[in-house]
C-alpha atoms as a PDB file:
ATOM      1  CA  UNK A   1     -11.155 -11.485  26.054  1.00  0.00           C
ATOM      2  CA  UNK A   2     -10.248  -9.758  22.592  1.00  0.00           C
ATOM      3  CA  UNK A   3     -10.797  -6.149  24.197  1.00  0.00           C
ATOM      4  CA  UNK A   4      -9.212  -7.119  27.747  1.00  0.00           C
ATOM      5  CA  UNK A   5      -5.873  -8.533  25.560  1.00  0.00           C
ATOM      6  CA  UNK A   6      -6.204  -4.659  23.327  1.00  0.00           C
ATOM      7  CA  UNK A   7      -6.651  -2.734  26.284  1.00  0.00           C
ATOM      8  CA  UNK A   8      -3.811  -4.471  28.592  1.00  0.00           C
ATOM      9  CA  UNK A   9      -1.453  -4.716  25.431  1.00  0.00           C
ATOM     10  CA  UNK A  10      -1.932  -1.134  24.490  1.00  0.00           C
ATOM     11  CA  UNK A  11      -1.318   0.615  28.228  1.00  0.00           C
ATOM     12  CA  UNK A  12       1.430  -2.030  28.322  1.00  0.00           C
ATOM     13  CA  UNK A  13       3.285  -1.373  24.892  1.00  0.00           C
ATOM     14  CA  UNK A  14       2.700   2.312  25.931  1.00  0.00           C
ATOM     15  CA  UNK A  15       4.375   2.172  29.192  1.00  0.00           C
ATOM     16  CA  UNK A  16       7.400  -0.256  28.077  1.00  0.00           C
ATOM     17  CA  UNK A  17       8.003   2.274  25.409  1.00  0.00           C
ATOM     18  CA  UNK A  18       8.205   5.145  27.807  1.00  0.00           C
ATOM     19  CA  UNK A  19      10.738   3.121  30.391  1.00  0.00           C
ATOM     20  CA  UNK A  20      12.947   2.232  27.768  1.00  0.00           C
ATOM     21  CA  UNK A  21      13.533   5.772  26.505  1.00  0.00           C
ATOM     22  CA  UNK A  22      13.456   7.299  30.272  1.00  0.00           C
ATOM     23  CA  UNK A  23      16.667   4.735  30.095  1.00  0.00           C
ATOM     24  CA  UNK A  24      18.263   5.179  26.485  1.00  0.00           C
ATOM     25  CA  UNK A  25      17.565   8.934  25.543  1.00  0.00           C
ATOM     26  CA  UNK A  26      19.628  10.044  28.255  1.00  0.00           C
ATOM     27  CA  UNK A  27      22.577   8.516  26.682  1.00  0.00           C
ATOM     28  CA  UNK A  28      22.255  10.612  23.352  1.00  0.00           C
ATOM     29  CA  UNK A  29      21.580  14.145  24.425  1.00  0.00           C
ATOM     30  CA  UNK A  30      20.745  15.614  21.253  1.00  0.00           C
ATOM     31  CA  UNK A  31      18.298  13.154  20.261  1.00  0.00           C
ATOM     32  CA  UNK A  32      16.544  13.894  23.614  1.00  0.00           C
ATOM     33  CA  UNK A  33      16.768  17.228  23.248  1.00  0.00           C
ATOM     34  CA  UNK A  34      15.078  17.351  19.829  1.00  0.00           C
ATOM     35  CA  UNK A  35      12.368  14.349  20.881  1.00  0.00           C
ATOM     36  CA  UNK A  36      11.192  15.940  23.328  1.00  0.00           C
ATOM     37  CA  UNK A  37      11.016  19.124  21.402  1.00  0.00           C
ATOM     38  CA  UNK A  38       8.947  17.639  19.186  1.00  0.00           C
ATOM     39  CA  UNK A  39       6.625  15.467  21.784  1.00  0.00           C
ATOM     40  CA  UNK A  40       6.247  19.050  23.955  1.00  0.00           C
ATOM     41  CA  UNK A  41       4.538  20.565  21.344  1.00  0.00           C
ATOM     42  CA  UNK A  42       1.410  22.149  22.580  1.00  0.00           C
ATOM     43  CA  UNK A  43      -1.464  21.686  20.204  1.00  0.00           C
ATOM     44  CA  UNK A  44      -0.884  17.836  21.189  1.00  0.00           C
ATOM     45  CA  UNK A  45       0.674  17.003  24.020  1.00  0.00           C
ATOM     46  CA  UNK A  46      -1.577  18.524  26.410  1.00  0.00           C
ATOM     47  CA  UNK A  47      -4.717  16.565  27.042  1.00  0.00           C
ATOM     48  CA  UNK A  48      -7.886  18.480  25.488  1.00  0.00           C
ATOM     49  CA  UNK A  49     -10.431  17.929  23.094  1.00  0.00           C
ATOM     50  CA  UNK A  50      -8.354  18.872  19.884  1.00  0.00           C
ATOM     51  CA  UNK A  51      -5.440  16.999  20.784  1.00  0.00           C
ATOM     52  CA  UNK A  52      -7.973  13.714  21.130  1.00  0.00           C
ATOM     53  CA  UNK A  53      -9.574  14.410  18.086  1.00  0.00           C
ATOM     54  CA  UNK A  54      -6.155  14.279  16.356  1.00  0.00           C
ATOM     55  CA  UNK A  55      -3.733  11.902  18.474  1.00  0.00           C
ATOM     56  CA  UNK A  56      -6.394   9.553  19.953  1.00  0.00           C
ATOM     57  CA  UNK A  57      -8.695   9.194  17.302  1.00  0.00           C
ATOM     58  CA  UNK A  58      -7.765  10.857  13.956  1.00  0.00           C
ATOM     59  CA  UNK A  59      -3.906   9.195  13.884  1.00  0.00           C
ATOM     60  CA  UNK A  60      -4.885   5.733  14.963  1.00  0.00           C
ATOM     61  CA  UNK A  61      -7.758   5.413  12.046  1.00  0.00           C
ATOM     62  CA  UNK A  62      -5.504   6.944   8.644  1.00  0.00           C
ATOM     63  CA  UNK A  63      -2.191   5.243  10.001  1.00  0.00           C
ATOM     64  CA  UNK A  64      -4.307   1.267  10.301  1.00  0.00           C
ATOM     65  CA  UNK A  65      -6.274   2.164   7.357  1.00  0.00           C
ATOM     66  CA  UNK A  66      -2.495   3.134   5.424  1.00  0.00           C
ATOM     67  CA  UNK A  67      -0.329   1.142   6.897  1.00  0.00           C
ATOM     68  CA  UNK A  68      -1.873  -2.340   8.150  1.00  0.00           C
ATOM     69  CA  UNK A  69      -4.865  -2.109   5.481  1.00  0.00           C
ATOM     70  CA  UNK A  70      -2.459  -0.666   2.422  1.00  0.00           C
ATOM     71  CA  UNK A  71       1.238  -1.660   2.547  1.00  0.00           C
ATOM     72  CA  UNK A  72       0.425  -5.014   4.764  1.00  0.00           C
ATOM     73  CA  UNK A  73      -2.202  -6.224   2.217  1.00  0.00           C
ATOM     74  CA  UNK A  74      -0.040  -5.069  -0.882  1.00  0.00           C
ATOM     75  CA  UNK A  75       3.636  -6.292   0.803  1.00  0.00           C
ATOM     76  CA  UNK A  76       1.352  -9.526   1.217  1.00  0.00           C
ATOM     77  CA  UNK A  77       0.893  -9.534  -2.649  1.00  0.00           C
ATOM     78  CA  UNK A  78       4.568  -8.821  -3.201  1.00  0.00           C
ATOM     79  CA  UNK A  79       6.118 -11.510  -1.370  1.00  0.00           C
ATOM     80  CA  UNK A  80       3.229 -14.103  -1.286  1.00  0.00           C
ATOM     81  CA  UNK A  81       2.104 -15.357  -5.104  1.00  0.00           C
ATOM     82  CA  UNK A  82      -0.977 -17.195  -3.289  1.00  0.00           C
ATOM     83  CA  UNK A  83      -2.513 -13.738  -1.848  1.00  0.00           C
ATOM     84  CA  UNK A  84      -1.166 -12.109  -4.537  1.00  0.00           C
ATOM     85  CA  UNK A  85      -3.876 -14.893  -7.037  1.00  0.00           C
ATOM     86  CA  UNK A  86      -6.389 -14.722  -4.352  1.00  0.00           C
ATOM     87  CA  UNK A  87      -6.421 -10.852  -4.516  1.00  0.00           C
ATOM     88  CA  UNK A  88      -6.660 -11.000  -8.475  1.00  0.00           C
ATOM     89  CA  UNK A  89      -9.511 -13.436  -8.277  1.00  0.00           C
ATOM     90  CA  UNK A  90     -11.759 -11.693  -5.568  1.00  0.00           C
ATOM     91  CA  UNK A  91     -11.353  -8.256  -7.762  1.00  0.00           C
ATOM     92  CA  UNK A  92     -12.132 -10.226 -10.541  1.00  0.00           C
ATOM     93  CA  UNK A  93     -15.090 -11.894  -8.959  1.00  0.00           C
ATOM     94  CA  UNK A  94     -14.447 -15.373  -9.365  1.00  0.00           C
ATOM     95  CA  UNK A  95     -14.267 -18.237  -7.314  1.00  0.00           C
ATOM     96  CA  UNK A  96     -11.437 -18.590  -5.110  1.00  0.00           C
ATOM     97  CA  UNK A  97     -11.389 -22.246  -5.556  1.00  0.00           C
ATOM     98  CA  UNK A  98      -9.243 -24.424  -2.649  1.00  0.00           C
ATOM     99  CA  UNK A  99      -8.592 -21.155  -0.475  1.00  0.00           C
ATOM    100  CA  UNK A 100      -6.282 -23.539   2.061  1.00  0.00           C
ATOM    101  CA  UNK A 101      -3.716 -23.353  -1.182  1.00  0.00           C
ATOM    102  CA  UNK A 102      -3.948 -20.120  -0.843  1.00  0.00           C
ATOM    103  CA  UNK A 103      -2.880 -19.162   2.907  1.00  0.00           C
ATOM    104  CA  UNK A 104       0.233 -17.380   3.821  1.00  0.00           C
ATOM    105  CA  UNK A 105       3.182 -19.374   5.099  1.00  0.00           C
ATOM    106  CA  UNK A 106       4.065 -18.056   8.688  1.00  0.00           C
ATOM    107  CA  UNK A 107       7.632 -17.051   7.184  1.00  0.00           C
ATOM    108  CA  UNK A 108       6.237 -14.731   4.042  1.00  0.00           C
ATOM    109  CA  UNK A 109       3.606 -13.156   6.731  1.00  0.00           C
ATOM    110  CA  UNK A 110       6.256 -12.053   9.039  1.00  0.00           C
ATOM    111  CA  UNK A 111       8.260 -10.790   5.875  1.00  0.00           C
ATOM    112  CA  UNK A 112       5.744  -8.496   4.716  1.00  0.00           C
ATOM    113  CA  UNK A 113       4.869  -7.656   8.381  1.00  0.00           C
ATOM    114  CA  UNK A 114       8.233  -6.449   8.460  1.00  0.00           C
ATOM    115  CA  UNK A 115       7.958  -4.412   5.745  1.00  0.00           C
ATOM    116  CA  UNK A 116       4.972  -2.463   6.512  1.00  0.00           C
ATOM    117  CA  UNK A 117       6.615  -2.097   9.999  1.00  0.00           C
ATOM    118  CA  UNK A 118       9.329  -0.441   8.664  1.00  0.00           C
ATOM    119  CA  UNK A 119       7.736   1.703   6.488  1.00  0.00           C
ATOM    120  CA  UNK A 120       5.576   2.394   9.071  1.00  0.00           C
ATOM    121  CA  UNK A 121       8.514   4.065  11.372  1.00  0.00           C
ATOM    122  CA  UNK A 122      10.188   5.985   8.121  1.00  0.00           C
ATOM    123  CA  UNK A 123       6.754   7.509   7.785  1.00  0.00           C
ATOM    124  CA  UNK A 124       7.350   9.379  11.397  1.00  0.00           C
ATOM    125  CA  UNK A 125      10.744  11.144   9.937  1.00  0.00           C
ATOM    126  CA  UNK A 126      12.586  10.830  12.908  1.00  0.00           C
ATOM    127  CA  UNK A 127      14.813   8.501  14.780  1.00  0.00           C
ATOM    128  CA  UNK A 128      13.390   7.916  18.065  1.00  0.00           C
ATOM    129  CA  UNK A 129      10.012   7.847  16.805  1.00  0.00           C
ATOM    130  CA  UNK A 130      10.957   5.660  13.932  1.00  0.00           C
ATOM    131  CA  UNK A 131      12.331   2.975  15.841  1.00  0.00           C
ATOM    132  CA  UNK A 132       9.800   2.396  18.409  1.00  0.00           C
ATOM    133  CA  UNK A 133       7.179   2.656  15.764  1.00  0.00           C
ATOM    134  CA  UNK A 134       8.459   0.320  13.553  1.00  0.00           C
ATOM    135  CA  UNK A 135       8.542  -2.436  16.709  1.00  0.00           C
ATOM    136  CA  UNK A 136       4.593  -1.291  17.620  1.00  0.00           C
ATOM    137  CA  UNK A 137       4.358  -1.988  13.737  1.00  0.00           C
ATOM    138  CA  UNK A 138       4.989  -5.873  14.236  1.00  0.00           C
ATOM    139  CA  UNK A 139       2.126  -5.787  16.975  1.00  0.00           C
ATOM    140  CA  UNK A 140      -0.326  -3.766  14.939  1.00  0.00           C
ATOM    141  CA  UNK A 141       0.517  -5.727  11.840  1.00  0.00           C
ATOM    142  CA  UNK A 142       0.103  -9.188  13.988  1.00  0.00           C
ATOM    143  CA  UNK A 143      -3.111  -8.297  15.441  1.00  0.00           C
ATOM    144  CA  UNK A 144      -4.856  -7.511  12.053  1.00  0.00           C
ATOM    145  CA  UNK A 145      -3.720 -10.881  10.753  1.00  0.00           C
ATOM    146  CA  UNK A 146      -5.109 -12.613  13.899  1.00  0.00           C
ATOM    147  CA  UNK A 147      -8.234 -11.582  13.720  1.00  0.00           C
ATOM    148  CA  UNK A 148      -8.862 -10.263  10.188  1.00  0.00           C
ATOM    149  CA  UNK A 149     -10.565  -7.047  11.302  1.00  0.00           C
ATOM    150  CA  UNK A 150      -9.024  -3.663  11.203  1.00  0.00           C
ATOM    151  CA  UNK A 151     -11.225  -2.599  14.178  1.00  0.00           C
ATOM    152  CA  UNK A 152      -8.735  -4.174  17.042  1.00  0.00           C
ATOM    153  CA  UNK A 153      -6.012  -2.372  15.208  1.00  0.00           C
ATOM    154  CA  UNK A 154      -7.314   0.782  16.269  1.00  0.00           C
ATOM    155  CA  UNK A 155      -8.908   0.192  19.207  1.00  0.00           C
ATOM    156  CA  UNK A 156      -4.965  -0.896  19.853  1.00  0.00           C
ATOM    157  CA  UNK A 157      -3.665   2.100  18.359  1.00  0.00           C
ATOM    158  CA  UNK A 158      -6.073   4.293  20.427  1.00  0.00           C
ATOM    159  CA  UNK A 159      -5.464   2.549  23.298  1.00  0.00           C
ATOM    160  CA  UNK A 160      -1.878   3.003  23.062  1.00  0.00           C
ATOM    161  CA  UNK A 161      -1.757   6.740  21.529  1.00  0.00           C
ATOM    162  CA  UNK A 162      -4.523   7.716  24.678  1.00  0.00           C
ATOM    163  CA  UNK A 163      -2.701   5.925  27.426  1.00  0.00           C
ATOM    164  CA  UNK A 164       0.474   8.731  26.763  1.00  0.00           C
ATOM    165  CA  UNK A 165      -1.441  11.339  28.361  1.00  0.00           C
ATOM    166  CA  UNK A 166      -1.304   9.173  32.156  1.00  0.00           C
ATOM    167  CA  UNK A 167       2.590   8.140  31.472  1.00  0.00           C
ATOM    168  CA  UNK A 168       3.409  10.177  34.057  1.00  0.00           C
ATOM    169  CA  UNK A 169       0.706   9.191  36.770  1.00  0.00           C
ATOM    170  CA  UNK A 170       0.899   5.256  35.920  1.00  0.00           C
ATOM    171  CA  UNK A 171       4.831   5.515  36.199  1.00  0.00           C
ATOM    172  CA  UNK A 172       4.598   7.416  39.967  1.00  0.00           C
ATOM    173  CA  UNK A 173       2.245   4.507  41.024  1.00  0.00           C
ATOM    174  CA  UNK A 174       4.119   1.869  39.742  1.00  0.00           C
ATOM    175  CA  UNK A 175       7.219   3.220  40.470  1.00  0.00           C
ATOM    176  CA  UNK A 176       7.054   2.989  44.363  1.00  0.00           C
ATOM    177  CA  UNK A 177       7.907  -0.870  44.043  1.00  0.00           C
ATOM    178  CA  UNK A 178      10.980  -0.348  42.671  1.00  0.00           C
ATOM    179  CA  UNK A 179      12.059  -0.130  38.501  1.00  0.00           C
ATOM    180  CA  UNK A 180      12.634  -3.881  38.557  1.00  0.00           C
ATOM    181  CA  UNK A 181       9.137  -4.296  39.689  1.00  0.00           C
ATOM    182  CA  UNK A 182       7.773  -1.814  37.514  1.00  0.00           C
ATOM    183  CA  UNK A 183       9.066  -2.998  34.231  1.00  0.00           C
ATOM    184  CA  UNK A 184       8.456  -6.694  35.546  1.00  0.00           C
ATOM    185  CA  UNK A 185       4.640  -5.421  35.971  1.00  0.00           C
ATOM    186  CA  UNK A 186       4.488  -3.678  32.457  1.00  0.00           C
ATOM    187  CA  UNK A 187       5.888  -6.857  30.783  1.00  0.00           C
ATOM    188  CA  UNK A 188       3.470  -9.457  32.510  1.00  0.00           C
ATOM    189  CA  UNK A 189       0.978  -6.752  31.299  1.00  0.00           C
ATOM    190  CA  UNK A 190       1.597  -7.406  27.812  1.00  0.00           C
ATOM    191  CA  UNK A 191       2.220 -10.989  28.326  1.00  0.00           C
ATOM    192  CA  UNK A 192      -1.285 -10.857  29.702  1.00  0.00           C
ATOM    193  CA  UNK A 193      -2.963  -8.957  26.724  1.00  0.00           C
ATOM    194  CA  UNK A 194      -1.278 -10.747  24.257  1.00  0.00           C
ATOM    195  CA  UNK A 195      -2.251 -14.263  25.539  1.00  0.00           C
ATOM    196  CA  UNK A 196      -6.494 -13.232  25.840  1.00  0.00           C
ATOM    197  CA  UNK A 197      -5.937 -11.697  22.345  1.00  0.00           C
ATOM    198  CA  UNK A 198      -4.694 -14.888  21.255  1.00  0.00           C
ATOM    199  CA  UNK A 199      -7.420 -17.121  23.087  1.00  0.00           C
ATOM    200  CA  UNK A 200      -9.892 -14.581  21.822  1.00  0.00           C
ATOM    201  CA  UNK A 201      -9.307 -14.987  17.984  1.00  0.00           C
ATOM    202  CA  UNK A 202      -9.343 -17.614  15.385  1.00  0.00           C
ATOM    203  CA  UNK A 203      -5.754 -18.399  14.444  1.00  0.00           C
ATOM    204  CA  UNK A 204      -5.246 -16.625  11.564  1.00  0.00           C
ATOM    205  CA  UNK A 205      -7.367 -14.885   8.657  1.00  0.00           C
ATOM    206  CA  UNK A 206      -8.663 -17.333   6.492  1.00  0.00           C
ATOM    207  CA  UNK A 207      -8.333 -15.885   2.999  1.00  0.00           C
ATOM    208  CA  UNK A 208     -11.925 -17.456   1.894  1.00  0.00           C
ATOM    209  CA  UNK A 209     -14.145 -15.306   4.120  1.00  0.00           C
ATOM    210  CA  UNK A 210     -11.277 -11.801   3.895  1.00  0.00           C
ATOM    211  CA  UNK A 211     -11.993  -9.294   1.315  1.00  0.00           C
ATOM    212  CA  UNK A 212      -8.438  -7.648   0.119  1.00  0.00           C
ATOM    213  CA  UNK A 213      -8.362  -4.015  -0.409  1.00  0.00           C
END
């Protein structure tokens, strides 16, 4: 259920993504013009074994590792003083005592989820990119916290990053039922891989058995 819920919300984020801008970018010529400058560039956007190695493989491992292992564990410590005491005493090596005084409140997760989201889309240095980026952010930085391990992160992150290369061929497909149908497809997609992801995990990382950065 766990990789069924990565693989459908990863084609699905992917293909959302791509509708929306197919919509917006139009509307801002010069930001299409230098996005897809930038996405056209040859040593990655055609599909070969370099552009795998670094897109599909090499971008989704550093950017979970940085962003949802780093600045999501350390935003945790900034705005949470229970992680931040639980992180103290595991590098210390001492007991953790009653961990359940020690979990995250919903409210101070999704703060510091936001803020390695948004760090996460400054770190592409551009607009388009940036925004888009900082919503897969939420995602990425829910799914670690779901299940505690970074693995689904970048199965989701490769998922997502490989699934750009059949845009094109999913979208012709699809797109003989009509855009409404389309996007209502995509969404019940990630409705879909959301809701086994869910069913699939625990709810929540319990900070007794998680070992901080």
């Amino acid at each position: 259920m766990r990789v069924a819920g990565i693989i459908l919300l990863g084609v699905a984020m992917q293909m959302i993504i791509s509708y929306i801008l197919s919509l917006v970018l139009p509307m801002f010529p010069s930001l299409e013009q230098s996005y897809d400058e930038m996405m056209n560039d040859g040593a990655t956007s055609e599909l070969s074994a370099i552009s795998l190695l670094v897109v599909a493989i090499g971008a989704p491992i550093s950017e979970e590792i940085a962003c949802r292992g780093l600045m999501l564990e350390f935003s945790l410590r900034a705005v949470c003083p229970a992680w931040r005491e639980r992180a103290c005493r595991h590098r210390a090596r001492l007991s953790l005592g009653d961990a359940s005084a020690m979990r995250v409140p919903p409210v101070r997760f999704w703060i510091a989820n936001l803020i390695q989201a948004v760090l996460f889309g400054i770190l592409h240095m551009n607009l388009v990119q940036g925004v888009y980026a900082g919503a897969m952010g939420l995602v990425f930085g829910w799914v670690f916290w779901r299940s505690g391990k970074m693995r689904y992160n970048i199965g989701l992150h490769l998922v997502l990053n490989f699934s750009s290369y059949f845009v094109g061929g999913i979208d012709t497909v699809l797109g003989l039922l009509g855009p409404i149908v389309e996007l209502a497809a995509f969404m019940a997609m990630l409705a879909l891989g959301a809701i086994l992801f869910w069913l699939g995990t625990k709810a929540g990382q319990d900070p007794s058995k998680a070992s901080p950065l």
